[in-house]
Each structure stands twice: as structure tokens, then as C-alpha cells.
Protein backbone atom coordinates (compact mmCIF):
# COMPACT_ATOMS: atom_id res chain seq x y z
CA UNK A 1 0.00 0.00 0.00
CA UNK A 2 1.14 3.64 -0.80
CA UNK A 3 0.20 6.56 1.05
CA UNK A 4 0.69 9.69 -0.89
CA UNK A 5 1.24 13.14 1.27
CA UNK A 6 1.73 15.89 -0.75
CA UNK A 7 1.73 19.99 0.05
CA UNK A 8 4.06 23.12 0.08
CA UNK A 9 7.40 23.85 1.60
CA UNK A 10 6.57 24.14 5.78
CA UNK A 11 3.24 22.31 5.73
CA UNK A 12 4.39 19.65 8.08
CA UNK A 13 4.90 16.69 5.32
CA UNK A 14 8.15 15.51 7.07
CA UNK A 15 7.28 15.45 10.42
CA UNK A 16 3.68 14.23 9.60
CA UNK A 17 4.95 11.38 7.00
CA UNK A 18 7.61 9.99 9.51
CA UNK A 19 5.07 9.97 12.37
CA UNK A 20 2.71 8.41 10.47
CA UNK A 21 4.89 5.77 8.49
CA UNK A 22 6.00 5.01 12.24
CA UNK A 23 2.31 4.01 13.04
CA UNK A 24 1.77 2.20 10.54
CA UNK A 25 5.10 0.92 10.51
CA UNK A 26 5.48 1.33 7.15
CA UNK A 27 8.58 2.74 5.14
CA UNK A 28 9.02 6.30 4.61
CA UNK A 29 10.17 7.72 1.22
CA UNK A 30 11.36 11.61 1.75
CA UNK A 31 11.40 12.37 -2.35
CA UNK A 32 12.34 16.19 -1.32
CA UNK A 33 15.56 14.36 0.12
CA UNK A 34 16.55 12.61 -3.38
CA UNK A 35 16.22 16.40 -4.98
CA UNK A 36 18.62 18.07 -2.18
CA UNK A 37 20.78 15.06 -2.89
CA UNK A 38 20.87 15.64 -7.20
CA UNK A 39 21.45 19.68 -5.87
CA UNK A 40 24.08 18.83 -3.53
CA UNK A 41 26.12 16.61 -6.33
CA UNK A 42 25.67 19.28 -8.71
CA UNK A 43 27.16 22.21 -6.63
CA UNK A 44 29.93 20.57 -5.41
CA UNK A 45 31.27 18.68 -8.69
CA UNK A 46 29.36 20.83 -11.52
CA UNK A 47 28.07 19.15 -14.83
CA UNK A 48 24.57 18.40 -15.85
CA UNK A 49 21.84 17.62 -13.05
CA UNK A 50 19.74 15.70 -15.33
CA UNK A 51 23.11 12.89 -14.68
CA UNK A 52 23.72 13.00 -11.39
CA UNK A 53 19.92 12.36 -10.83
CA UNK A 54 20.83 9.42 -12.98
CA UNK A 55 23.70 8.36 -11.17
CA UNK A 56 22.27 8.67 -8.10
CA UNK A 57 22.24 5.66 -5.34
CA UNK A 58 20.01 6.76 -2.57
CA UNK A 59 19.24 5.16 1.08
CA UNK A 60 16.33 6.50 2.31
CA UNK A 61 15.74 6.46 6.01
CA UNK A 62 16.48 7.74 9.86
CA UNK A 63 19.88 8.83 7.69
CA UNK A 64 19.90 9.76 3.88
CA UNK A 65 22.75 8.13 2.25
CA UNK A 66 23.51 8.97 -1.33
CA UNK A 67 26.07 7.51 -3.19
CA UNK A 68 27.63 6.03 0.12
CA UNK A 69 27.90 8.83 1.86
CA UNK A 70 25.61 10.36 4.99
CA UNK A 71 24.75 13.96 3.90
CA UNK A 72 21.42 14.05 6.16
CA UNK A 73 22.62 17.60 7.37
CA UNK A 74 24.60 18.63 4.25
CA UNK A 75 21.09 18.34 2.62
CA UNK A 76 19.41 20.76 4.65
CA UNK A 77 22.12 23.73 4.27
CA UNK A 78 19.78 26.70 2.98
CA UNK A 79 21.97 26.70 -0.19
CA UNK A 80 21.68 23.35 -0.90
CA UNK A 81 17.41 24.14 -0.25
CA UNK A 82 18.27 26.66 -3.63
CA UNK A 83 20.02 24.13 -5.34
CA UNK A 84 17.13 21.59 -4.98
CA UNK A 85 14.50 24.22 -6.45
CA UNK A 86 16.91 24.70 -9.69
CA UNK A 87 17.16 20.99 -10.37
CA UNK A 88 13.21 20.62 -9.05
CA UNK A 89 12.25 22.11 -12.59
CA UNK A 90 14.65 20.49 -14.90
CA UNK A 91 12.39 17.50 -16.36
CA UNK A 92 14.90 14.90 -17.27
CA UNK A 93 15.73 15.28 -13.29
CA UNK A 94 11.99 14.92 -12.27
CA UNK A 95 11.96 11.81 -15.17
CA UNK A 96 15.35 10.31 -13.22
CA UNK A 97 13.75 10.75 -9.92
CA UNK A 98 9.80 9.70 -10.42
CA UNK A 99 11.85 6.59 -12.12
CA UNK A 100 13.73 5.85 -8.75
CA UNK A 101 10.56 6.63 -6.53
CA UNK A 102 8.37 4.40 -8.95
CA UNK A 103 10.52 1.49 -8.38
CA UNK A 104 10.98 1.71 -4.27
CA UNK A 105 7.07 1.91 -4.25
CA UNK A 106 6.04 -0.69 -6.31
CA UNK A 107 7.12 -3.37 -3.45
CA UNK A 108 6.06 -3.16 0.17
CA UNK A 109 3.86 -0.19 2.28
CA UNK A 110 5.28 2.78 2.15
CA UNK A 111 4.44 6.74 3.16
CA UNK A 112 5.69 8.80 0.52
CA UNK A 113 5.89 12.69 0.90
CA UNK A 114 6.54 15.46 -1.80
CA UNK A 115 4.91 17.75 -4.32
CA UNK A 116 3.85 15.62 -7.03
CA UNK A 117 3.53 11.83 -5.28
CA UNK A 118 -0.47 11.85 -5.64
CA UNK A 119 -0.22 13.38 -9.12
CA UNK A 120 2.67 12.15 -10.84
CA UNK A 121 4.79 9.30 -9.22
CA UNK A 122 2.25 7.37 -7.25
CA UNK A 123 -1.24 8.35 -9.03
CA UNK A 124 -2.98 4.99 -7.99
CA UNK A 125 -1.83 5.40 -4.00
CA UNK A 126 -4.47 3.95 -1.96
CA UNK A 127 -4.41 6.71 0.15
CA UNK A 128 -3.52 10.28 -0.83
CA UNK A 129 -3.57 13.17 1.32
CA UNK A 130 -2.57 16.81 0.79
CA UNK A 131 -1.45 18.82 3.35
CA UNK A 132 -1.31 22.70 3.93
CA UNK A 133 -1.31 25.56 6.45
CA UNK A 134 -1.44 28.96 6.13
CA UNK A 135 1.89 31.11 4.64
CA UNK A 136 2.30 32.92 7.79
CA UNK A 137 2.46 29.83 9.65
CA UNK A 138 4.56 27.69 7.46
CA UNK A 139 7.12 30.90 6.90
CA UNK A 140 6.84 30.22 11.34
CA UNK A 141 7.69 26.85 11.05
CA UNK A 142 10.24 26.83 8.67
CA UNK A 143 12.04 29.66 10.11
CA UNK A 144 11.75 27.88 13.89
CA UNK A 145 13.69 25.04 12.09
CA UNK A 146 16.81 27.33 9.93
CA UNK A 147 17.11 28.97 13.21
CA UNK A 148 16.19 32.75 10.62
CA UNK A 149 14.02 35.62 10.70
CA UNK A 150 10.29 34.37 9.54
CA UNK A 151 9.73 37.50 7.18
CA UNK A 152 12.59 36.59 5.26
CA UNK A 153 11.73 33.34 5.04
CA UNK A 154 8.01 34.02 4.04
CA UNK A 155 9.57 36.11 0.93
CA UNK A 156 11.47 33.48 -0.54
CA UNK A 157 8.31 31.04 0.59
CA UNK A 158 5.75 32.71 -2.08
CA UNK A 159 8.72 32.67 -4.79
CA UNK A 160 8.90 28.67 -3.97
CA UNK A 161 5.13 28.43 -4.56
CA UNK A 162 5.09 30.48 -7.12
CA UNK A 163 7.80 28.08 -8.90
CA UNK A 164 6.19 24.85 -7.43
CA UNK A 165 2.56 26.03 -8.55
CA UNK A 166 3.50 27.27 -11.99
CA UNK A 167 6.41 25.18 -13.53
CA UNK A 168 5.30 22.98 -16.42
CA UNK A 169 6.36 19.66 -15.67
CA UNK A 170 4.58 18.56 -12.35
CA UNK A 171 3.48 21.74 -11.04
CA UNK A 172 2.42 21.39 -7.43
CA UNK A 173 -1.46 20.91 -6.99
CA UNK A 174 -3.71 18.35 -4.88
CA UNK A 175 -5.05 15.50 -6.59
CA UNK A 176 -8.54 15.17 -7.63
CA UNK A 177 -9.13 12.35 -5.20
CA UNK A 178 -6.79 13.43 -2.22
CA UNK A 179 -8.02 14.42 1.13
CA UNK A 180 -6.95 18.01 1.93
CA UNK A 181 -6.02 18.62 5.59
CA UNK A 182 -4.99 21.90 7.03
CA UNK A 183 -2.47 21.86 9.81
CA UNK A 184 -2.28 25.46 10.87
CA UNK A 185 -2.67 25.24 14.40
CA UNK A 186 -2.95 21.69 14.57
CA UNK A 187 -0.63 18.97 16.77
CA UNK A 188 1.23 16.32 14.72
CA UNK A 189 -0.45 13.39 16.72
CA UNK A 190 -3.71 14.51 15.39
CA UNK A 191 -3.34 14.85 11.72
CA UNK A 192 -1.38 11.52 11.86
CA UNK A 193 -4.71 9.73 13.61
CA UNK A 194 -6.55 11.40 10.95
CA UNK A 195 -3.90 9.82 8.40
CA UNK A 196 -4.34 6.48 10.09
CA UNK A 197 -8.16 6.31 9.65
CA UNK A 198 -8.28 7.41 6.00
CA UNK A 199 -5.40 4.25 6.11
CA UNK A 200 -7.66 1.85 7.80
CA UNK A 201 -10.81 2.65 5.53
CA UNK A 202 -8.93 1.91 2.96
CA UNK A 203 -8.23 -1.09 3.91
CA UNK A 204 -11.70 -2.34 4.56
């Protein structure tokens, strides 16, 4: 079974995915973490994105592992967030990617978080769910966790959605059959129940 959990930058997919992949003790696939990776090749040894997205061996987990090496915090360096966007909207990386995401879904249960999973990589997820809060308090949340100052971050924010919402190839946008939850102002523990009974309907 798939679980799709899609939504913008700050709407709690991480936290919300790993929670709830922990309840259901399935295995959770962090496909913004494969696009930090394909950034974080590309700035540090140059050439086309499109092959390190190829090239890329990826261990998805507690710790994200790509091409042997742990770069779980290298990932999350604000620059390497910039990076990420760039390659985000290069299609032969999204192609490279969805491939690699495609083929660690097809066996086992998995919760699989991004911008496109419902859409694009996992249309036929048993469950899809798309999660969002409001700007102010994602630009809150995402500033809480760069350790920044939340205007700043709510600037670059509406560029992101802007980018996510309008760029051609898999443009961020709920799927026709997902479940849209708002988290703004909402515990973790309670939009993961609500995750776990749309997974247990399902299942009836």
C-alpha cells in the first residue's frame, strides 16, 4: 500500500509522513531528500543535473545516504534548499527521480511525501492526502527550524510556490481524489490519527 502526502514547503509533510509511516510501521520515502541530494552533487562537482539524478544511489531512512555517503545535514544547508529548487524544474531530473521513486514503491507499504507523489509518481496510491497551512504559519515553522528571521523566510516562501505552482512539468497541486487537511494550528499526533483512519478505511 502507498500513502501519498503531498503539500508546500513548511506544511508539516516531514514530520507528519515519519510519524505516520511510524504508526503504521510502514517505510518512509522523503522524495524532497533525493532532490537536495541531485542539488548537492551538482554544486559541489558541476556538470549536468539531469546525470547525477541518474547516477544517483540513494538510502532513504532515519539517515539519507547517497552515493555512500551520509549527507542528512549537508542536505538541509539553505543553499543546498536553492540548489534543490533549480534541479526541481529540470524534467529529465523529475523523469530520473519519479523513475527511482516508482521502483521503491512498487514493493512493500510505504508513506511517501513530496509535491507531485499523488499526481505524478504514485497516481494509484491507496491513500492520498494533501497537506497545507497557512503562509504565515509555514514561513513560522520553517524559520523555527533554519534557526532565521520568519519575514525573510516568508519572501522566498511565495517565490517557492510560485515556482512549485507554476512550472510545467509537475506543477504542485492536490489531486482530484486526495483528502486536503490543514495543519495550521494543529498537533502532529492529530493529523497523523486522521492519516491512520483514512489508512484503515482503505483497507476495509
Amino acid at each position: 500500500m502507498v500513502v501519498a502526502i503531498d503539500g508546500p514547503a513548511g506544511a508539516g509533510k516531514s514530520t507528519v509522513a515519519r510519524e505516520a509511516a511510524r504508526a503504521l510501521r510502514f517505510t518512509y520515502l522523503d522524495s524532497g531528500a533525493m532532490y537536495r541530494a541531485v542539488g548537492l552533487m551538482a554544486q559541489r562537482h558541476g556538470g549536468a543535473a539531469s546525470e547525477h539524478a541518474q547516477k544517483l544511489e540513494i538510502q532513504l531512512g532515519d539517515r539519507v545516504i547517497a552515493n555512500g555517503e551520509d549527507v542528512t545535514e549537508a542536505i538541509r544547508a539553505p543553499e543546498v534548499s536553492e540548489a534543490a529548487s533549480k534541479v526541481a524544474t529540470n524534467p529529465a531530473v523529475r523523469a530520473a527521480l519519479v523513475r527511482k521513486q516508482r521502483e521503491l514503491l512498487s514493493q512493500g507499504d510505504w508513506v511517501a511525501e513530496g509535491r507531485d507523489i499523488g499526481t505524478v509518481v504514485a497516481p494509484d496510491a491507496a491513500v492520498k492526502v494533501f497537506l497545507n497551512a497557512s503562509p504565515e504559519e509555514r514561513a513560522r515553522r520553517r524559520a523555527s527550524e533554519l534557526g532565521t528571521d520568519t519575514q525573510t523566510v516568508l519572501q522566498d516562501q511565495t517565490l517557492r510556490d510560485a515556482q512549485d505552482r507554476e512550472r510545467e512539468h509537475s506543477p504542485l497541486v492536490a489531486a482530484a481524489d486526495a483528502v486536503e487537511l490543514d495543519t495550521s494550528g494543529v498537533d502532529v499526533d492529530e493529523v497523523v490519527r486522521r492519516i491512520v483512519e483514512l489508512v484503515e478505511r482503505a483497507r476495509r
